[in-house]
N, C-alpha and C. Protein backbone atom coordinates (compact mmCIF):
# COMPACT_ATOMS: atom_id res chain seq x y z
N UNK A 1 -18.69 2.56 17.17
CA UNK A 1 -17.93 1.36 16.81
C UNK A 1 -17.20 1.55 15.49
N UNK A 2 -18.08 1.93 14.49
CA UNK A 2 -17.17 2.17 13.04
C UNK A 2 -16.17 3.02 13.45
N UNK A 3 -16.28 4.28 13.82
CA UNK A 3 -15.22 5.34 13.92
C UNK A 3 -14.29 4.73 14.69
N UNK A 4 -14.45 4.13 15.95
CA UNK A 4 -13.46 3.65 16.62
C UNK A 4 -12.63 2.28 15.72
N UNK A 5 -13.24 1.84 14.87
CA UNK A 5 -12.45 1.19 14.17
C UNK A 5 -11.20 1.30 12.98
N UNK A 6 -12.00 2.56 12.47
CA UNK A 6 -11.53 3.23 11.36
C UNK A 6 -10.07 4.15 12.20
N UNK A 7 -10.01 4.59 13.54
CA UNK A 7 -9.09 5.22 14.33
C UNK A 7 -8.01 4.03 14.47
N UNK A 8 -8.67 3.29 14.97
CA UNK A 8 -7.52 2.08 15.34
C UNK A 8 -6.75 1.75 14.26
N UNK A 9 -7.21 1.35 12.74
CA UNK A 9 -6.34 1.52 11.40
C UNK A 9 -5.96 2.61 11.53
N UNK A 10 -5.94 3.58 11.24
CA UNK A 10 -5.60 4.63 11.02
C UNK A 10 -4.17 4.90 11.90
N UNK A 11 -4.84 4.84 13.37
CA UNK A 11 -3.25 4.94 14.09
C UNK A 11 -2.23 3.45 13.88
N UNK A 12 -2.69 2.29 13.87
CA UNK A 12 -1.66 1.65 13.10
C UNK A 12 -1.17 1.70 12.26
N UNK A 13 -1.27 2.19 10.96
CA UNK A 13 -0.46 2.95 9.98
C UNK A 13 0.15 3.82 10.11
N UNK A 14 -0.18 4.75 11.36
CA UNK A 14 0.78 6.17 11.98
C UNK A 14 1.82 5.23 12.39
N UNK A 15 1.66 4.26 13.36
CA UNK A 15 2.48 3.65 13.84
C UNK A 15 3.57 3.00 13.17
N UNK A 16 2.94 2.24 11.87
CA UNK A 16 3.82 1.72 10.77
C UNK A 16 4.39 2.75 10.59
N UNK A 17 4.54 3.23 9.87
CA UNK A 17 4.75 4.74 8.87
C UNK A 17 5.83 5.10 10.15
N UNK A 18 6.51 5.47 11.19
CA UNK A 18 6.82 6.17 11.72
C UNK A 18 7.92 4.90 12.52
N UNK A 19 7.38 3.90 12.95
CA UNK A 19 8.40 2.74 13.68
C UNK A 19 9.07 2.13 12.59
N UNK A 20 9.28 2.15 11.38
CA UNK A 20 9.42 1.67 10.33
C UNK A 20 10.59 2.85 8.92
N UNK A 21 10.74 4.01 9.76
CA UNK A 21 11.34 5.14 9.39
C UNK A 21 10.71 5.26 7.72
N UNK A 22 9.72 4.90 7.55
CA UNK A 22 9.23 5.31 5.93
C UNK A 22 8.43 6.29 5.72
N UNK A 23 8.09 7.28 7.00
CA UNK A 23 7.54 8.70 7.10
C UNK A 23 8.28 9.32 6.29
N UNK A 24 9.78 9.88 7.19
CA UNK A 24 11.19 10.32 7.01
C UNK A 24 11.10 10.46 5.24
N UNK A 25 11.11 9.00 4.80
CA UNK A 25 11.45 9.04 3.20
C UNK A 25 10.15 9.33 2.63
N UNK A 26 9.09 9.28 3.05
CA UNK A 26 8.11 9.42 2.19
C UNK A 26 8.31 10.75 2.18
N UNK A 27 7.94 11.68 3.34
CA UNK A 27 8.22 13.45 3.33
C UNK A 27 9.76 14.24 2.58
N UNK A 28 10.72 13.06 2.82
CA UNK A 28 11.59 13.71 1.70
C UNK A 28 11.55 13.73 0.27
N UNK A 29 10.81 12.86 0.17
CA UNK A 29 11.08 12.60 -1.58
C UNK A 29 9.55 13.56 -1.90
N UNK A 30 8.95 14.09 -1.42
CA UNK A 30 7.48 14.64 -1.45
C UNK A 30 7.78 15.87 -2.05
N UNK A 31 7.24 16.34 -3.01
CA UNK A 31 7.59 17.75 -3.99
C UNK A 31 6.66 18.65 -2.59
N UNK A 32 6.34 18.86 -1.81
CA UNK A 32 5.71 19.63 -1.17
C UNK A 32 5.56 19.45 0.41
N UNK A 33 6.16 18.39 0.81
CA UNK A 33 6.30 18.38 2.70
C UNK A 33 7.02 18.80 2.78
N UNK A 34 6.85 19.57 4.48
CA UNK A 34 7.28 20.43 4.79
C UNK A 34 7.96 19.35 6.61
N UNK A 35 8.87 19.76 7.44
CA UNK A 35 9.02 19.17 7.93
C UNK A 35 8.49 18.03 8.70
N UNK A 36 9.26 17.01 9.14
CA UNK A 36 8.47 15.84 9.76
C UNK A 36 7.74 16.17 11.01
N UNK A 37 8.36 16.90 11.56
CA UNK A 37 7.66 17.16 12.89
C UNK A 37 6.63 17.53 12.92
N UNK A 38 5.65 18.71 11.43
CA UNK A 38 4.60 19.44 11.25
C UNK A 38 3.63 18.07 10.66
N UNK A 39 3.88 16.84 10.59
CA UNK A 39 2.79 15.75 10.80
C UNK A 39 2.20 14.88 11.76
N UNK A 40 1.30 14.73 11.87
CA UNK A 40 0.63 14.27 12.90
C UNK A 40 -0.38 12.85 13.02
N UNK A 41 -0.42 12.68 11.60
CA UNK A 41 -1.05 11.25 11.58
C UNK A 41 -1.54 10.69 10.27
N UNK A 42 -1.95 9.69 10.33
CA UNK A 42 -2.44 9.12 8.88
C UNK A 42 -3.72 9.06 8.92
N UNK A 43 -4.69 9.58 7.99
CA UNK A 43 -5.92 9.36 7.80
C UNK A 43 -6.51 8.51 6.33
N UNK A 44 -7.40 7.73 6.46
CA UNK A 44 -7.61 6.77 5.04
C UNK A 44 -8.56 7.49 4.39
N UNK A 45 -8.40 7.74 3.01
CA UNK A 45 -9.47 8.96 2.15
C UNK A 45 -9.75 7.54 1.03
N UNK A 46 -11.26 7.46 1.17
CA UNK A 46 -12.15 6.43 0.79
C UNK A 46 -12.92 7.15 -0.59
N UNK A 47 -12.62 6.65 -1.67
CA UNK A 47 -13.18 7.14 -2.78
C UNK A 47 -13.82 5.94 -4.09
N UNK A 48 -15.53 6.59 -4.01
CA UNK A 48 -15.90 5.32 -5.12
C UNK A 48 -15.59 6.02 -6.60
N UNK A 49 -15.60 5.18 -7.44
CA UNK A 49 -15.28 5.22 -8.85
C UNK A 49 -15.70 4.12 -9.38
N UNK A 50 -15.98 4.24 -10.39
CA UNK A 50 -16.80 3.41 -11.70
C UNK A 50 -15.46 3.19 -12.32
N UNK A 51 -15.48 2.68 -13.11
CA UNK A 51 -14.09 1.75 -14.35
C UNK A 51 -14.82 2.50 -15.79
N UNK A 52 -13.54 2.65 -16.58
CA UNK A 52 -14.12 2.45 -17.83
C UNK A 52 -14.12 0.81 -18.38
N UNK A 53 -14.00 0.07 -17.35
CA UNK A 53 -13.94 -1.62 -17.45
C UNK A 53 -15.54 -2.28 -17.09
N UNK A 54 -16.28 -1.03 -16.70
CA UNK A 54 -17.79 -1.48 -16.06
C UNK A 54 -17.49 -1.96 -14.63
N UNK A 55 -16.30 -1.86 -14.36
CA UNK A 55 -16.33 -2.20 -12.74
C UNK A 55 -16.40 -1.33 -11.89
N UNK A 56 -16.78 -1.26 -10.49
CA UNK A 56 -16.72 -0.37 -9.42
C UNK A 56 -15.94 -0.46 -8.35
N UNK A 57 -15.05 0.54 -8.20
CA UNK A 57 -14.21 0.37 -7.10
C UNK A 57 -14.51 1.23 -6.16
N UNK A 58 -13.66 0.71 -5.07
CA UNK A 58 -13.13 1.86 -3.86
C UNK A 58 -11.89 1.33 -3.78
N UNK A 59 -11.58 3.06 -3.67
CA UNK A 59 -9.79 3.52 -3.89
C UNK A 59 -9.75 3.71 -1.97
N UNK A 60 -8.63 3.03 -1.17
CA UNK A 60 -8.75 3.26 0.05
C UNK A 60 -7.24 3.54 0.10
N UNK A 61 -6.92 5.12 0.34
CA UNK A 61 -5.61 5.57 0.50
C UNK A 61 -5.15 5.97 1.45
N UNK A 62 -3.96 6.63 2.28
CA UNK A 62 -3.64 7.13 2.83
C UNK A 62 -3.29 8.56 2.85
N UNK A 63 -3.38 9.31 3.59
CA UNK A 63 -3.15 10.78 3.77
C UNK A 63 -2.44 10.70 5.22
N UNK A 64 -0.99 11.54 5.22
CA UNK A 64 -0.41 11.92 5.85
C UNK A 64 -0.77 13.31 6.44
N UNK A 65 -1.25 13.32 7.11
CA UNK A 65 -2.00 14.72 7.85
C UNK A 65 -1.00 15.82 8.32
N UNK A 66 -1.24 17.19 8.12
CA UNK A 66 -0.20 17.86 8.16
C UNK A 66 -1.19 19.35 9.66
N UNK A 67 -0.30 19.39 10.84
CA UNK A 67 -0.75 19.59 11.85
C UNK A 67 -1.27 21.11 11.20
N UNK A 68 -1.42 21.71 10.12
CA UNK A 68 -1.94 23.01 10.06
C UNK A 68 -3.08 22.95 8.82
N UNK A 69 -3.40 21.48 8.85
CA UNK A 69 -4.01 21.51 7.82
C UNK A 69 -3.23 21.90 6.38
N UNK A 70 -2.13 21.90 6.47
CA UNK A 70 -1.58 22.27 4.70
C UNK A 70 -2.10 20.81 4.24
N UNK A 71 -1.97 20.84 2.63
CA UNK A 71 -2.34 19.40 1.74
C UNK A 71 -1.54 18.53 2.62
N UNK A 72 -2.16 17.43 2.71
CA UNK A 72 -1.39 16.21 3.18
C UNK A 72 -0.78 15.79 2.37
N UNK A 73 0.02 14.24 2.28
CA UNK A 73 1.06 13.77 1.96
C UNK A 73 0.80 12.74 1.49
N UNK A 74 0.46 11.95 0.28
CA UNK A 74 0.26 10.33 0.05
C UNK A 74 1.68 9.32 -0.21
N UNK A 75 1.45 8.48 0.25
CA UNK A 75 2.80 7.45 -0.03
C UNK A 75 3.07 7.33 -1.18
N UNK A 76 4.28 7.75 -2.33
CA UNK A 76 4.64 7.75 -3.05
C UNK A 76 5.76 7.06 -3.53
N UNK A 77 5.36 5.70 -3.12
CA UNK A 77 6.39 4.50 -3.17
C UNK A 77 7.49 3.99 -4.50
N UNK A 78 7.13 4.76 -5.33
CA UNK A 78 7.79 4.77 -6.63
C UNK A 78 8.71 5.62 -6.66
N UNK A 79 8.74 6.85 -5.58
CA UNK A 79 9.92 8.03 -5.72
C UNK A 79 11.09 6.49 -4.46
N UNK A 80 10.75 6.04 -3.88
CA UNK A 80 11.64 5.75 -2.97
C UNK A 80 12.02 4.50 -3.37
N UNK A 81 11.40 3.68 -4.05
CA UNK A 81 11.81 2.54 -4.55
C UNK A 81 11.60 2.14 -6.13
N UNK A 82 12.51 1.30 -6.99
CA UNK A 82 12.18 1.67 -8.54
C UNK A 82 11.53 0.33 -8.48
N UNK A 83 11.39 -0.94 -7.87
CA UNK A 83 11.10 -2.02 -8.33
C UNK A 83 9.69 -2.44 -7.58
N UNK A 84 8.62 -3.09 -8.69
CA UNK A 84 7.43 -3.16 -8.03
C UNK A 84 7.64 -3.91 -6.46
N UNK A 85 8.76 -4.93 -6.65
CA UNK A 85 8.81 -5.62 -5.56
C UNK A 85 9.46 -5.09 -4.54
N UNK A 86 10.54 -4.14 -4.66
CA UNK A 86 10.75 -3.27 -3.53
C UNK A 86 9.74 -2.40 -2.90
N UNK A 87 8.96 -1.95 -3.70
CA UNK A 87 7.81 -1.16 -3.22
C UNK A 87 6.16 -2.18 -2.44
N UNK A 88 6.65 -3.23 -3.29
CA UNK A 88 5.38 -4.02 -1.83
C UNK A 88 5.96 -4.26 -0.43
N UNK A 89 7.18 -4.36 -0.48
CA UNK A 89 7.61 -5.04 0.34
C UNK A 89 7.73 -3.67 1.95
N UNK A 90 7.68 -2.14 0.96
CA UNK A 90 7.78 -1.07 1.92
C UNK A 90 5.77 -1.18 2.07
N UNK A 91 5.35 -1.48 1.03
CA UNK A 91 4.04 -1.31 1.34
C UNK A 91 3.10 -1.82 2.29
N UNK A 92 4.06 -3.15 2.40
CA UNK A 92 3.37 -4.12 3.36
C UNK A 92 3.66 -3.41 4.65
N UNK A 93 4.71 -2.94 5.16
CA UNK A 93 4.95 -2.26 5.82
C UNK A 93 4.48 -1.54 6.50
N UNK A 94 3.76 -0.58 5.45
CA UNK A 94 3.24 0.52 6.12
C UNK A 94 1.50 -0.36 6.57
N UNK A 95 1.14 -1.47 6.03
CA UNK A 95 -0.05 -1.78 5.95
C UNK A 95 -0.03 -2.95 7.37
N UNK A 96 0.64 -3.48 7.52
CA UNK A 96 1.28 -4.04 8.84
C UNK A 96 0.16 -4.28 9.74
N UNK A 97 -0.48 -5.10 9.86
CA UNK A 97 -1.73 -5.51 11.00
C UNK A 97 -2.90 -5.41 10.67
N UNK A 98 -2.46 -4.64 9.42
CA UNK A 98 -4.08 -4.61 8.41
C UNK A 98 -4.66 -6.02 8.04
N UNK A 99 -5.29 -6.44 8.09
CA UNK A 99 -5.71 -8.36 6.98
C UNK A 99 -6.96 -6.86 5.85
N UNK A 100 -7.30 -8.64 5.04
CA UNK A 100 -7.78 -8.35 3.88
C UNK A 100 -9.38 -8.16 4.06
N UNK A 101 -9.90 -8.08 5.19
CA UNK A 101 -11.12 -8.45 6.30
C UNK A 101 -11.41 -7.60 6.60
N UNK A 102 -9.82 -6.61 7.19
CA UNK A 102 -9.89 -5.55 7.42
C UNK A 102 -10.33 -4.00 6.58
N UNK A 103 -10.27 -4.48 5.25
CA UNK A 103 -9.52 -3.61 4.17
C UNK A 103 -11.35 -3.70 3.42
N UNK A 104 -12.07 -5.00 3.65
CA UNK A 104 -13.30 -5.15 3.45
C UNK A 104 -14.10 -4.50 4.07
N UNK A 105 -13.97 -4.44 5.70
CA UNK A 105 -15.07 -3.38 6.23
C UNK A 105 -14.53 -2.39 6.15
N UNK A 106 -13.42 -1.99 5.82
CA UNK A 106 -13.22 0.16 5.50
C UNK A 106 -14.56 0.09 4.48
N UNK A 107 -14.10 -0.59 3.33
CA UNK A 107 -15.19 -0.54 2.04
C UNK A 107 -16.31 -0.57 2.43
N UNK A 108 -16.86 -1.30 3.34
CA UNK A 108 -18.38 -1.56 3.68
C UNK A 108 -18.78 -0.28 4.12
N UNK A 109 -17.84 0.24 5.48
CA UNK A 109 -18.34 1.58 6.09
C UNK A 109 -18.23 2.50 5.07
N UNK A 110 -17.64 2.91 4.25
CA UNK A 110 -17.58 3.70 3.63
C UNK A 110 -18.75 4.00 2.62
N UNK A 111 -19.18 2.47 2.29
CA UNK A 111 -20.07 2.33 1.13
C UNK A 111 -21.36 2.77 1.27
N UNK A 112 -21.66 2.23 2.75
CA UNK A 112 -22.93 2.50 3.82
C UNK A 112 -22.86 4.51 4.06
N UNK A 113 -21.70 4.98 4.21
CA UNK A 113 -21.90 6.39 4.41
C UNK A 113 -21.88 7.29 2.85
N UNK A 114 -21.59 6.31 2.35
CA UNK A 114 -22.46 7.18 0.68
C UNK A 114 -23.84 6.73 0.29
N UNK A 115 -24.40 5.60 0.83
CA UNK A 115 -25.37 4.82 0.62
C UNK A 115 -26.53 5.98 1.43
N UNK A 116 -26.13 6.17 2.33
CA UNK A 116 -26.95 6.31 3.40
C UNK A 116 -27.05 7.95 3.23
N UNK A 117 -26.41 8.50 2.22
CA UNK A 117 -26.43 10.19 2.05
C UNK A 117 -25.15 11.01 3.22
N UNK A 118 -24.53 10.43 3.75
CA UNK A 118 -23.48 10.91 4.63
C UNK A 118 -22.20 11.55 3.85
N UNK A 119 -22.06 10.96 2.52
CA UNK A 119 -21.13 11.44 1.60
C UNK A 119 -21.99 11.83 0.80
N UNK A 120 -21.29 12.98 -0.20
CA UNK A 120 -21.69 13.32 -1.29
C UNK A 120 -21.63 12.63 -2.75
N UNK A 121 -22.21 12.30 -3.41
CA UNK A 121 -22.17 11.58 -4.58
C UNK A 121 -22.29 11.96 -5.66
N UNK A 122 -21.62 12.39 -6.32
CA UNK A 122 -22.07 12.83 -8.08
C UNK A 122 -22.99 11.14 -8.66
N UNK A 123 -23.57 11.74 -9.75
CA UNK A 123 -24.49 10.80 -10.53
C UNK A 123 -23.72 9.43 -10.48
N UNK A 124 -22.76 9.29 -11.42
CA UNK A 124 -21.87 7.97 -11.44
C UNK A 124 -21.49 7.22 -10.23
N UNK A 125 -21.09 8.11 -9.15
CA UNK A 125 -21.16 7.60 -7.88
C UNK A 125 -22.16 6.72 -7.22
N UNK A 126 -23.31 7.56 -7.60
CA UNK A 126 -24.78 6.68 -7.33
C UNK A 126 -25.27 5.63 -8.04
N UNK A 127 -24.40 5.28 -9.43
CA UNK A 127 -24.79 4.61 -10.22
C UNK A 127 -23.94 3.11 -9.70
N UNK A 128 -22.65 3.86 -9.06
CA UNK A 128 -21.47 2.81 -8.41
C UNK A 128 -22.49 2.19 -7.18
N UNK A 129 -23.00 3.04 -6.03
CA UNK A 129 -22.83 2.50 -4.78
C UNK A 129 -24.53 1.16 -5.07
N UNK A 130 -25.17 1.49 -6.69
CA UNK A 130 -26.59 0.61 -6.63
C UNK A 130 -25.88 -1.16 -7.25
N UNK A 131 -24.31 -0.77 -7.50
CA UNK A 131 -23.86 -2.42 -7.55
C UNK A 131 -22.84 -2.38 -6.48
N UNK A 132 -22.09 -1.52 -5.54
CA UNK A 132 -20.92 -1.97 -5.11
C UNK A 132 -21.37 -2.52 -3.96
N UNK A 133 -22.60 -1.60 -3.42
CA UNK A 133 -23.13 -1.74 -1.89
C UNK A 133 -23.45 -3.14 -1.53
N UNK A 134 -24.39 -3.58 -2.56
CA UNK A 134 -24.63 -4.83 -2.09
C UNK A 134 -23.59 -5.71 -2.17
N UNK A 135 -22.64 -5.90 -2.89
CA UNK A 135 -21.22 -6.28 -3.20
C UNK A 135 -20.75 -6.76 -1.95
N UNK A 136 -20.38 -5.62 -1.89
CA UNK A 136 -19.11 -5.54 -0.37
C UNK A 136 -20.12 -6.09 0.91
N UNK A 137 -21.17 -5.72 1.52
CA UNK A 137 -21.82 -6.00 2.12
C UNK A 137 -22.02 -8.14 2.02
N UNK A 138 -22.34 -8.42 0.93
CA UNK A 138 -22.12 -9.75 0.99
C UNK A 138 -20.95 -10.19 0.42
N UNK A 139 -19.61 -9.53 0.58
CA UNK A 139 -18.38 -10.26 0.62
C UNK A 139 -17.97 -10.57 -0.77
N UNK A 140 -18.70 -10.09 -2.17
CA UNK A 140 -18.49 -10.67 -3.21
C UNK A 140 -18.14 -9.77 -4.01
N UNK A 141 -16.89 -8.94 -3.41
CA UNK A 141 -15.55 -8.31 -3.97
C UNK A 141 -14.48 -8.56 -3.95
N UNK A 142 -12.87 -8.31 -4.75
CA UNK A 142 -11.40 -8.69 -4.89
C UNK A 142 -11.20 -7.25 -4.50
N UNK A 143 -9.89 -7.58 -3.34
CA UNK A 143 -9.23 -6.57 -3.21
C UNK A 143 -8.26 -6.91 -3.63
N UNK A 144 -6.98 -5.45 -4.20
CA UNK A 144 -5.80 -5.37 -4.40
C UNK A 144 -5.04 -4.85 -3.72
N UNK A 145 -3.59 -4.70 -3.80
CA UNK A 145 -2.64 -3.81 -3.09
C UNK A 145 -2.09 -3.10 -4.27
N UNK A 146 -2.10 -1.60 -4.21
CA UNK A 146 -1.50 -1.00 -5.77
C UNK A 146 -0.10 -0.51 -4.53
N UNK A 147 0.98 -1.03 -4.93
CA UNK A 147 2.68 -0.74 -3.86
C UNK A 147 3.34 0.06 -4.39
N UNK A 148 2.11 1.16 -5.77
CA UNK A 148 3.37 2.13 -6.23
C UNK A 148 2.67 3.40 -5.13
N UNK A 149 1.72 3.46 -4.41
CA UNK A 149 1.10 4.55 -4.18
C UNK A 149 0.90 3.35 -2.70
N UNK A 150 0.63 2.83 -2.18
CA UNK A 150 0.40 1.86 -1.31
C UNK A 150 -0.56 2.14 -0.50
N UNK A 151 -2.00 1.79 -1.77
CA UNK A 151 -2.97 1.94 -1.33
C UNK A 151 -4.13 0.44 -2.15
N UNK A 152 -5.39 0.35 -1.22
CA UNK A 152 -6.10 -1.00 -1.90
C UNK A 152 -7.09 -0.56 -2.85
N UNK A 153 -7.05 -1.40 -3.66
CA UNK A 153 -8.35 -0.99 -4.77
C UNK A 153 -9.34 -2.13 -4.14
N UNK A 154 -10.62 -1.59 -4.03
CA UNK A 154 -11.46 -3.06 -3.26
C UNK A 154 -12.65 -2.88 -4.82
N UNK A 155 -13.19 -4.02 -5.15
CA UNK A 155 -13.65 -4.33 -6.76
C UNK A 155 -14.68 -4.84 -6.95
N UNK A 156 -16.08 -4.64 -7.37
CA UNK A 156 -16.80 -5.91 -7.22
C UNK A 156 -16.06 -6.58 -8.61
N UNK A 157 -16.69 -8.28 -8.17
CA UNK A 157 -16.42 -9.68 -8.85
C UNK A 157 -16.70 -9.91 -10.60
């Protein structure tokens, strides 16, 4: 069920990203993609972090998958647009069918597969998932949209 959920985002953002021609510009303006055709999909790369604010996040991004495995590709919404508001407005875009519900259980699953030893954790990590887990799990986190990189920061409160 998680994985099949996490697929279904995942290919709706392929879908965004591609019905929406903002692949095209994301891979051109990219100091390192290589043609459009050599991509194949979007995958979300889930990362906890501590604040030097005492807060704990998860960074939930996108990766443009590249069919040979070369580095993937992140949305780099600031090469294609100069104004924060031009860049939500491509961001929403690419995020398109996502809700904020949605963007909560990435965090949860994610939190649960570092919780649970499935990810690897440096110290601070472990120090993150003994306040974020219970957090996200009872709903008492803020998410953001960052539209220069067009990806969510999810926060505990």
């Amino acid at each position: 069920m998680k994985s099949g959920f996490l697929d279904n985002i995942q290919e709706r953002i392929w879908e965004n990203l591609k019905s929406n021609n903002i692949l095209e510009e994301i891979l051109s303006r990219s100091k390192h993609a290589s043609s459009p055709d050599n991509y194949v999909g979007a995958k979300l790369w889930r990362e906890a972090q501590a604040g030097l604010d005492y807060k704990y996040y998860m960074w939930i991004q996108i990766l443009i998958e590249h069919q040979h495995r070369a580095q993937p590709v992140t949305p780099k919404l600031y090469r294609i647009k100069e104004s924060e508001e031009e860049q939500l407005v491509l961001c929403q875009k690419i995020w398109e069918g996502v809700t904020i519900e949605d963007i909560i259980k990435i965090a949860a699953i994610s939190a649960e597969e570092y919780n649970s030893g499935r990810r690897w954790m440096d110290v601070s990590q472990r120090i993150f998932m003994e306040k974020f887990y219970p957090a996200v799990l009872n709903g008492d986190v803020k998410v953001e949209i960052s539209p220069k990189y067009a990806q969510y920061k999810v926060s505990t409160k």
